[in-house]
N, C-alpha and C. Protein backbone atom coordinates (compact mmCIF):
# COMPACT_ATOMS: atom_id res chain seq x y z
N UNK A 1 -0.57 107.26 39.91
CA UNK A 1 -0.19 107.65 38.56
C UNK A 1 -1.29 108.47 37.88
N UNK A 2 -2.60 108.36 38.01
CA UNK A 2 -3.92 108.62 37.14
C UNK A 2 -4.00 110.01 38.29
N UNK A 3 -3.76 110.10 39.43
CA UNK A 3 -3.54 111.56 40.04
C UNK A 3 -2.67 112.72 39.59
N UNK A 4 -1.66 111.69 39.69
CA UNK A 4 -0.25 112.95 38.74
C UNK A 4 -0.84 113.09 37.18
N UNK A 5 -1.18 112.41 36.70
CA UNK A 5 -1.74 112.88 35.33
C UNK A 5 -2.66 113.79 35.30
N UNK A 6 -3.39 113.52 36.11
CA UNK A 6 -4.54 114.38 36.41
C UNK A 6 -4.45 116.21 36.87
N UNK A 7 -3.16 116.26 37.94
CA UNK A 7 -2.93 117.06 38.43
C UNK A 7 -2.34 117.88 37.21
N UNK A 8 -1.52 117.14 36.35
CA UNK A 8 -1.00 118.30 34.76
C UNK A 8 -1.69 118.67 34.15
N UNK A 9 -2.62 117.83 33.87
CA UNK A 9 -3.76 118.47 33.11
C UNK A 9 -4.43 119.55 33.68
N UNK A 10 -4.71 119.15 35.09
CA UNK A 10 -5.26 120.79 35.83
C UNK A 10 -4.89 122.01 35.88
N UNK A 11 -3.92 121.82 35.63
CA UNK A 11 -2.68 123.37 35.58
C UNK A 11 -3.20 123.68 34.30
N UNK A 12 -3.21 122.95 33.34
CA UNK A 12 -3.62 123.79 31.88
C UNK A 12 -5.03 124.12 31.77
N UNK A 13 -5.69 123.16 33.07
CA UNK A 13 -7.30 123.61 32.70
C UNK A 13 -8.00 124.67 33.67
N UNK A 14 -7.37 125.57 34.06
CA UNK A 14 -7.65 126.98 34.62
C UNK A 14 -6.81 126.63 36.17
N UNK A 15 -6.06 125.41 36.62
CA UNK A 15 -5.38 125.41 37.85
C UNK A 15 -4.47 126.39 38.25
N UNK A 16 -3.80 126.67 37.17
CA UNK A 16 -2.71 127.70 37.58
C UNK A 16 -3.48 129.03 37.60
N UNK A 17 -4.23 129.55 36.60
CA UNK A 17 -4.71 130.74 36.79
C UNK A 17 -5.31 131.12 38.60
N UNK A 18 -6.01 129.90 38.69
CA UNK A 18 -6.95 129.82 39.99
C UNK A 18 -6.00 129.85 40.84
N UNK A 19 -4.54 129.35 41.17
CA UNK A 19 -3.95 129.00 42.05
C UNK A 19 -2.86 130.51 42.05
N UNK A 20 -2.86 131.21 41.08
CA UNK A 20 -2.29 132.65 41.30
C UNK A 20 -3.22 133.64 41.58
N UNK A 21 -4.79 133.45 41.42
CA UNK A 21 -5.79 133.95 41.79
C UNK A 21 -5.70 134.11 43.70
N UNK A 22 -5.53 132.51 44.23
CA UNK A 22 -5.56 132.30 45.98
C UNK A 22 -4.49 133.17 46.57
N UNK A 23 -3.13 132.98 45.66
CA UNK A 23 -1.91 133.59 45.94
C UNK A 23 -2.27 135.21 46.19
N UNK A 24 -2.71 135.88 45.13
CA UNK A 24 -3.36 137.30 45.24
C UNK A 24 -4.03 137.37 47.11
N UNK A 25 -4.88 136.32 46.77
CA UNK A 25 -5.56 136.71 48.39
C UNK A 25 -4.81 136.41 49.39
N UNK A 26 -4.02 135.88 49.10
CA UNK A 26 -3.19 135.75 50.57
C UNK A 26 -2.03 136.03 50.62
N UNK A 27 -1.38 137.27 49.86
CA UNK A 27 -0.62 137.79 50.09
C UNK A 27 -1.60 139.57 50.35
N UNK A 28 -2.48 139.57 49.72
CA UNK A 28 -3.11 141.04 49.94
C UNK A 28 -3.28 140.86 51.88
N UNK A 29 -4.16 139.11 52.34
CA UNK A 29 -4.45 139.39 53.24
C UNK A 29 -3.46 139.51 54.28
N UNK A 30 -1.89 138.99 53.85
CA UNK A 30 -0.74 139.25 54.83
C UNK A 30 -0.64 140.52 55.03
N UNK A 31 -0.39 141.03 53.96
CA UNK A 31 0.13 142.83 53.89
C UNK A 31 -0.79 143.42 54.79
N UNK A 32 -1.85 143.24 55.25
CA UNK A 32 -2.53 143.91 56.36
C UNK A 32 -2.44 143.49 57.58
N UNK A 33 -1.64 142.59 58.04
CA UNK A 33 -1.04 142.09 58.97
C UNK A 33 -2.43 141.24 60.01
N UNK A 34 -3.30 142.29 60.28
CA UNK A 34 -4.34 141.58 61.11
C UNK A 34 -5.23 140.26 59.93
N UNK A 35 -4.85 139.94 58.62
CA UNK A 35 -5.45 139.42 57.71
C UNK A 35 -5.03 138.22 57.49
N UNK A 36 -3.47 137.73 58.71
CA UNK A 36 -2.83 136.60 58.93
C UNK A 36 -3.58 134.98 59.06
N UNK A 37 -4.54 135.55 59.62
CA UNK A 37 -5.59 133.87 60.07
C UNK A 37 -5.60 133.61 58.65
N UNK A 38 -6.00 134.76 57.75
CA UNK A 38 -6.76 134.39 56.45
C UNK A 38 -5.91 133.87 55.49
N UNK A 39 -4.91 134.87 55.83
CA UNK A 39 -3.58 134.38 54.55
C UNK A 39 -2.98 132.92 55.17
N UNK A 40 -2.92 132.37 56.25
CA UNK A 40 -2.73 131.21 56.29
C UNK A 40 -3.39 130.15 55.41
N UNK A 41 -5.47 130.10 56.18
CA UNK A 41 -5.69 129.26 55.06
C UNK A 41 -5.96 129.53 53.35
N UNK A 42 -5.77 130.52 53.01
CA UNK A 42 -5.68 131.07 51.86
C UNK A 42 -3.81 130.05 51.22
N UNK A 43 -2.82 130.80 51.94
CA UNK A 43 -1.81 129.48 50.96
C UNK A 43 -1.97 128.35 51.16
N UNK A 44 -2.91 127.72 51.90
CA UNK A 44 -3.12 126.07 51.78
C UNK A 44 -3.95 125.84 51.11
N UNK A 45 -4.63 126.90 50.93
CA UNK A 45 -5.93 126.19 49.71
C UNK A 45 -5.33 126.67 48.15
N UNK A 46 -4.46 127.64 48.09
CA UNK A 46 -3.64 127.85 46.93
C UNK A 46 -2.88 126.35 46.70
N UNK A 47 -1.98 125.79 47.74
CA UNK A 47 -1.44 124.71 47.12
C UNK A 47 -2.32 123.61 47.05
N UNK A 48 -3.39 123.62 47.56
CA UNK A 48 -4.34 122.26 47.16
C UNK A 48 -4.89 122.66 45.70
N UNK A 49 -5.04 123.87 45.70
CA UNK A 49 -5.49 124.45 43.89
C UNK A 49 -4.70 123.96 43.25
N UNK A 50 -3.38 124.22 43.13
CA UNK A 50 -2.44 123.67 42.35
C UNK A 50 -2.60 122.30 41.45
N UNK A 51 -2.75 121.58 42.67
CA UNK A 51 -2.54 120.10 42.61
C UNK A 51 -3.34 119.19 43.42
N UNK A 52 -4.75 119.48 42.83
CA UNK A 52 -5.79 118.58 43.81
C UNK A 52 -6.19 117.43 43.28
N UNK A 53 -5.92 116.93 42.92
CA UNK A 53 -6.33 115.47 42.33
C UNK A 53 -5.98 114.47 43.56
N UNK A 54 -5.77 113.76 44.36
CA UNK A 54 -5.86 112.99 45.30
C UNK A 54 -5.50 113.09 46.49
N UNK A 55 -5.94 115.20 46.45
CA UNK A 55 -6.24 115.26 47.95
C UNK A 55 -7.51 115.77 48.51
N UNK A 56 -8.15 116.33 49.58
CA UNK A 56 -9.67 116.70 49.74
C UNK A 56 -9.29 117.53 51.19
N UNK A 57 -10.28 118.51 51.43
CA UNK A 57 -10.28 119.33 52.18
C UNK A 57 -11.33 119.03 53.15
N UNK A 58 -10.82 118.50 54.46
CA UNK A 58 -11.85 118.04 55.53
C UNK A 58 -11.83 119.45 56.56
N UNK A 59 -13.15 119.24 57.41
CA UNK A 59 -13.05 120.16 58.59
C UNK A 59 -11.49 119.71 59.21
N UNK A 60 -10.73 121.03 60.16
CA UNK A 60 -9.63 120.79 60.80
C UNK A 60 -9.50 120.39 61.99
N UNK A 61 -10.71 120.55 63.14
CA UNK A 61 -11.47 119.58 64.01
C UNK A 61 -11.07 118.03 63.63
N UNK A 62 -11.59 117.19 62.42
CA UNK A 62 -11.77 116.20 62.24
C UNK A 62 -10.50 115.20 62.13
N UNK A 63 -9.43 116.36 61.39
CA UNK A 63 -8.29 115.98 61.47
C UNK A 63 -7.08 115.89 62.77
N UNK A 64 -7.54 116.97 63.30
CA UNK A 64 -6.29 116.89 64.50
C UNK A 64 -7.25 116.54 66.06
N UNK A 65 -8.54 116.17 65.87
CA UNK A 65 -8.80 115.78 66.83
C UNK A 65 -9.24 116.87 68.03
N UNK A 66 -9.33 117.74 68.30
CA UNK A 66 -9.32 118.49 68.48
C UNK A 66 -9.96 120.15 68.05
N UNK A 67 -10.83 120.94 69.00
CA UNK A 67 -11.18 121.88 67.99
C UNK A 67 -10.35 123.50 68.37
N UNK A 68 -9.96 124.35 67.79
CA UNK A 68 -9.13 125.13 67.53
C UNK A 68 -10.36 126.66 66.97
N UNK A 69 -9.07 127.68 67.34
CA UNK A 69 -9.54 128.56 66.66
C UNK A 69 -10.70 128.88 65.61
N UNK A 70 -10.03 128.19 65.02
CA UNK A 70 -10.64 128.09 63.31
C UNK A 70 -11.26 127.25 62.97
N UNK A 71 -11.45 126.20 63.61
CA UNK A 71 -12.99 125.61 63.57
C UNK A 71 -13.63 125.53 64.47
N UNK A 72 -13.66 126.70 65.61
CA UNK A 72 -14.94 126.92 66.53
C UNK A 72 -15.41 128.14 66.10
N UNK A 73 -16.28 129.07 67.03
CA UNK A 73 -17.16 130.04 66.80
C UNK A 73 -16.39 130.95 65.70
N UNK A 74 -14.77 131.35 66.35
CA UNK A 74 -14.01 132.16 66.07
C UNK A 74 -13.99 132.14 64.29
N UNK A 75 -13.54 130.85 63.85
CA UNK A 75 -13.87 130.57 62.60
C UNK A 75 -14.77 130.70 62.20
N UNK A 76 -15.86 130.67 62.34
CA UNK A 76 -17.31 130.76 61.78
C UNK A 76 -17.35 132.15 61.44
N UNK A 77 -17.12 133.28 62.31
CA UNK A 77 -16.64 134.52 62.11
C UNK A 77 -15.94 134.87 61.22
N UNK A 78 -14.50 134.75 61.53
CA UNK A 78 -13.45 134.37 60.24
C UNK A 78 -13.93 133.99 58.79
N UNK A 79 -14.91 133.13 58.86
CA UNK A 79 -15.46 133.14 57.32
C UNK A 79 -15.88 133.59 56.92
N UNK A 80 -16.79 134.33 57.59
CA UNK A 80 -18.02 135.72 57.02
C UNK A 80 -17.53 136.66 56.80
N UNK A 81 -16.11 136.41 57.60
CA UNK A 81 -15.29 138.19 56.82
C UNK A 81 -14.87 137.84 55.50
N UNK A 82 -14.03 135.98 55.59
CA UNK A 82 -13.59 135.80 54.57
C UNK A 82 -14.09 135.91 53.36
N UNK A 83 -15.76 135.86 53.28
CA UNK A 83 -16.44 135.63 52.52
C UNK A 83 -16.61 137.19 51.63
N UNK A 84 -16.95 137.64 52.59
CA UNK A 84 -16.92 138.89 52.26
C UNK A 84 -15.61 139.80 51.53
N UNK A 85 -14.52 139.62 51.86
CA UNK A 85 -13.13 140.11 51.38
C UNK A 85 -12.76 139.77 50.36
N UNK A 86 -12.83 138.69 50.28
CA UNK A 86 -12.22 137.33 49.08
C UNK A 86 -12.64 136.23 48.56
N UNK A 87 -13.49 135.80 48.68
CA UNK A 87 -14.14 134.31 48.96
C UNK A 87 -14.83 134.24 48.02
N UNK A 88 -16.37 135.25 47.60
CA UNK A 88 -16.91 135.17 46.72
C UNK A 88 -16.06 135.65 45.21
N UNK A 89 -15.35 136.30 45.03
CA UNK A 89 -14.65 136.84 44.04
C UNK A 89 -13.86 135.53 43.94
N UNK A 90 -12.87 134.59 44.43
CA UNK A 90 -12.54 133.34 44.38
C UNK A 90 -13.25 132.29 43.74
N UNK A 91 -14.79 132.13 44.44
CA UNK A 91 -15.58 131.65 44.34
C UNK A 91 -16.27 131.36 42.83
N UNK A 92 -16.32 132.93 42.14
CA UNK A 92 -16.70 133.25 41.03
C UNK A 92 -15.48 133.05 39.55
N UNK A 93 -14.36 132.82 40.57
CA UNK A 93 -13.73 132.63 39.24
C UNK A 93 -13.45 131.13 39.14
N UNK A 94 -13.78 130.29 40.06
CA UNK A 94 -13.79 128.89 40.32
C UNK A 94 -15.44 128.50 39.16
N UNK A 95 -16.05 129.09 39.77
CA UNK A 95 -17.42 128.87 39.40
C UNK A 95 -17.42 129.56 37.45
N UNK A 96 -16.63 130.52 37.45
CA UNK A 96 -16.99 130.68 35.46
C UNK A 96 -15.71 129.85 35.12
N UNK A 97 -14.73 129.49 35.39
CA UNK A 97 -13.79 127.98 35.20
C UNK A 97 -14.48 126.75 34.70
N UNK A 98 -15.43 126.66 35.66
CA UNK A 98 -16.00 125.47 35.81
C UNK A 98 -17.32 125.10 34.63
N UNK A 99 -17.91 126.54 34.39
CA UNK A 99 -18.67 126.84 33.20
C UNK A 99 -18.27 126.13 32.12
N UNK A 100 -16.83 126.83 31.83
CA UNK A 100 -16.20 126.56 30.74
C UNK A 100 -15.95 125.40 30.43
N UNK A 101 -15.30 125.06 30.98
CA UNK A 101 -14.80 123.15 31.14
C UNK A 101 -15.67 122.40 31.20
N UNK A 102 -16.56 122.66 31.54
CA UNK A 102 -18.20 121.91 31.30
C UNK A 102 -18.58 121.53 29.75
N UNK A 103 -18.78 123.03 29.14
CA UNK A 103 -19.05 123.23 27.66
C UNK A 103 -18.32 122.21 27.27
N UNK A 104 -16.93 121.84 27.21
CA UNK A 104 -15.86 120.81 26.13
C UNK A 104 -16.91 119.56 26.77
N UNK A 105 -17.28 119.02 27.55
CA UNK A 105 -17.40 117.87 28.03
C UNK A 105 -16.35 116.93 28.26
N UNK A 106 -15.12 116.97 27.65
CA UNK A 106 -14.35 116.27 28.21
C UNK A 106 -13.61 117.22 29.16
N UNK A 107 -14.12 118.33 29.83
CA UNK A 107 -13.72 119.03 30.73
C UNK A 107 -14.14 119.02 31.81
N UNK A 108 -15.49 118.02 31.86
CA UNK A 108 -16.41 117.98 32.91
C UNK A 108 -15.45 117.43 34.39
N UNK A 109 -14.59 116.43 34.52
CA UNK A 109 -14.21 116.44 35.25
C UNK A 109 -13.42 117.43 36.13
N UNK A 110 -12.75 118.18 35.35
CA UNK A 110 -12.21 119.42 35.93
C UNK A 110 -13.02 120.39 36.26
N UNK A 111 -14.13 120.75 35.67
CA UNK A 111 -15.00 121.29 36.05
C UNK A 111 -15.50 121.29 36.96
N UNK A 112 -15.90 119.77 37.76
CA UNK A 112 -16.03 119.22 38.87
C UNK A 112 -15.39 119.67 40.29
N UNK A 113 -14.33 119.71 39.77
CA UNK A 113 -12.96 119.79 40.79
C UNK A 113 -12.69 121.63 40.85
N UNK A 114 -13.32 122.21 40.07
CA UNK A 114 -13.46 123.64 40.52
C UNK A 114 -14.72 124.15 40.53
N UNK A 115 -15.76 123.07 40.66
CA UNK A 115 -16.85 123.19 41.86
C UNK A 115 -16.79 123.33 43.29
N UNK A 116 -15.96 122.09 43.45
CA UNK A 116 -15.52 121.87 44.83
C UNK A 116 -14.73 123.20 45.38
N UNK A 117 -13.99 123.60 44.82
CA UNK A 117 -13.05 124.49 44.99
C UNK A 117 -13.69 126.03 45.14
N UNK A 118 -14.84 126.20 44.83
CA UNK A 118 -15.75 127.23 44.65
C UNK A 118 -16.29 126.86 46.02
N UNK A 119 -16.74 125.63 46.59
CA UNK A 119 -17.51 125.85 47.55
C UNK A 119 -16.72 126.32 48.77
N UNK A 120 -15.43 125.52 48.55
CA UNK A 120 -14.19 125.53 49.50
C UNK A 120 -14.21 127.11 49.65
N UNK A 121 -13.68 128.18 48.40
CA UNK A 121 -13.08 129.51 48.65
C UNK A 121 -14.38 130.31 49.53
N UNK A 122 -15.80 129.53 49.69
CA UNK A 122 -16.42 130.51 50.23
C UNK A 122 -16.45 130.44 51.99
N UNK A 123 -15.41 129.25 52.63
CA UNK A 123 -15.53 128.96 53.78
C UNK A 123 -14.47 128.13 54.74
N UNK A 124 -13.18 128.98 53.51
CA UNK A 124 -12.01 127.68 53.96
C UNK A 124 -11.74 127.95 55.23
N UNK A 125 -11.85 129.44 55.98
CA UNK A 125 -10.70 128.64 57.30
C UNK A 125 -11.27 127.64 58.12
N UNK A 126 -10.65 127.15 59.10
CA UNK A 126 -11.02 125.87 59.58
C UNK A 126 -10.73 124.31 59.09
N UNK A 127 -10.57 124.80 57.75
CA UNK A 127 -10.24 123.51 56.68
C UNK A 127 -8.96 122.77 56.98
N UNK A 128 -8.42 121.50 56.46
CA UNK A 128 -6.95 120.71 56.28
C UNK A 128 -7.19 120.04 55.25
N UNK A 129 -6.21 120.18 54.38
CA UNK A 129 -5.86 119.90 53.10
C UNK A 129 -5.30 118.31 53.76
N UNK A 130 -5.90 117.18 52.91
CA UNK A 130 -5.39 116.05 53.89
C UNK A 130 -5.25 114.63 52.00
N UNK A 131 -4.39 113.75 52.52
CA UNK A 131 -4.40 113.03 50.92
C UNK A 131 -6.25 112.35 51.06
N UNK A 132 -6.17 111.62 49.94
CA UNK A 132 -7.94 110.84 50.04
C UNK A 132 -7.67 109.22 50.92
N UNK A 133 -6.38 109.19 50.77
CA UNK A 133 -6.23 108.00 51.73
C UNK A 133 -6.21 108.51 53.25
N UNK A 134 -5.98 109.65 53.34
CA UNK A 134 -6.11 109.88 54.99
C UNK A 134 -7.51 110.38 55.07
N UNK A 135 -7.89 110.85 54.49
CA UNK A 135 -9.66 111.16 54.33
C UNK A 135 -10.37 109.93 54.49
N UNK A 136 -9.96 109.09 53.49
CA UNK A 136 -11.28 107.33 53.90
C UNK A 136 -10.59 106.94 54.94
N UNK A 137 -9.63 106.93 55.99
CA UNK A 137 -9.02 106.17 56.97
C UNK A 137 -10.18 107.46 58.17
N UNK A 138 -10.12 108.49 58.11
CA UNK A 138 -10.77 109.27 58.89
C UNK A 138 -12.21 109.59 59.08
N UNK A 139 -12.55 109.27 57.54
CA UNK A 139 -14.39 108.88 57.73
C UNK A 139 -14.65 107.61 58.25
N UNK A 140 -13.81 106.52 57.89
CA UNK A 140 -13.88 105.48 57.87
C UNK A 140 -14.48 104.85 57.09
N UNK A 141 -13.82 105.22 55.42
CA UNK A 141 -14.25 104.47 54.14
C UNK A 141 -13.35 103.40 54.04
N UNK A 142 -13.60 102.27 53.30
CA UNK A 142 -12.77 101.45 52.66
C UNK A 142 -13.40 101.12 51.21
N UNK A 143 -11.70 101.03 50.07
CA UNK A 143 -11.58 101.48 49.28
C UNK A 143 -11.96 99.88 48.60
N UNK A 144 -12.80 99.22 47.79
CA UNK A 144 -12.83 98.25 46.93
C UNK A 144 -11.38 97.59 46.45
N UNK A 145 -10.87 97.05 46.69
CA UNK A 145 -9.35 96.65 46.00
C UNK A 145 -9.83 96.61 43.88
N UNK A 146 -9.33 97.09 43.35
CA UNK A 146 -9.27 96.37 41.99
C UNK A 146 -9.04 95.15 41.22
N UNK A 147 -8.83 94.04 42.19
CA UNK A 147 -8.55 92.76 41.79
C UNK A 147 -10.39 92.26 42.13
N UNK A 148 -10.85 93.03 43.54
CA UNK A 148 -11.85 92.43 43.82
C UNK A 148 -12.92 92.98 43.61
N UNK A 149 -12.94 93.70 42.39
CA UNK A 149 -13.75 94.65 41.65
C UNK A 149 -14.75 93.55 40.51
């Protein structure tokens, strides 16, 4: 419940701008056809923009077990172009977002959350958008119950 709340409020606190910002890059990087790797993880990190409140972006190795394209050398590559094309310009509008929402102080949390998102646009491929319950089952966190708090 405190996620979905969370997630509305993000849309008004620069989410949507940011999340038509990713859209831009990954439809520019389709239209060039060889720019496909990118525009893939580009709309998954657009819909985690959207609506990130109780999900997190792990290596894609970590998740499927397995390492792939995009999180071996190939990816590592892939990012330095990414970085270069799109990433920092992403990066920067995550990062003066985050400025802002700072200043209110009761913005700090969102602010937070397009920190993260700044670090993300400078190195997503390779990434999986995964919930935080499949994230602590995969680090192998466990979560305090609230009764036994």
């Amino acid at each position: 419940m405190l996620n979905a709340l969370l997630n509305v409020l993000w849309i008004f606190t620069g989410g949507l701008w940011m999340t038509i910002a990713w859209l831009v890059a990954a439809v520019l990087m389709a239209i060039t056809i060889i720019g496909l790797p990118w525009a893939r993880a580009a709309f998954n990190i657009a819909a985690y923009t959207l609506l990130p409140f109780g999900y997190t972006a792990l290596p894609r190795d970590l998740v499927s077990g397995r390492t792939d394209f995009g999180s071996g050398s190939l990816g590592f590559v892939g990012n330095i172009i990414w970085l270069v094309l799109a990433g920092w310009w992403l990066a920067l509008g995550h990062l003066i977002t985050a400025v802002a929402l700072a200043l209110t102080i009761i913005g700090i949390p969102f602010a937070w959350a397009h920190l993260k998102l700044a670090a993300l646009s400078l190195w997503p491929v390779g990434k999986a958008i995964v919930t935080t319950d499949e994230a602590d089952v995969l680090l192998g966190r466990t979560r305090r119950s609230a009764a036994g708090a």
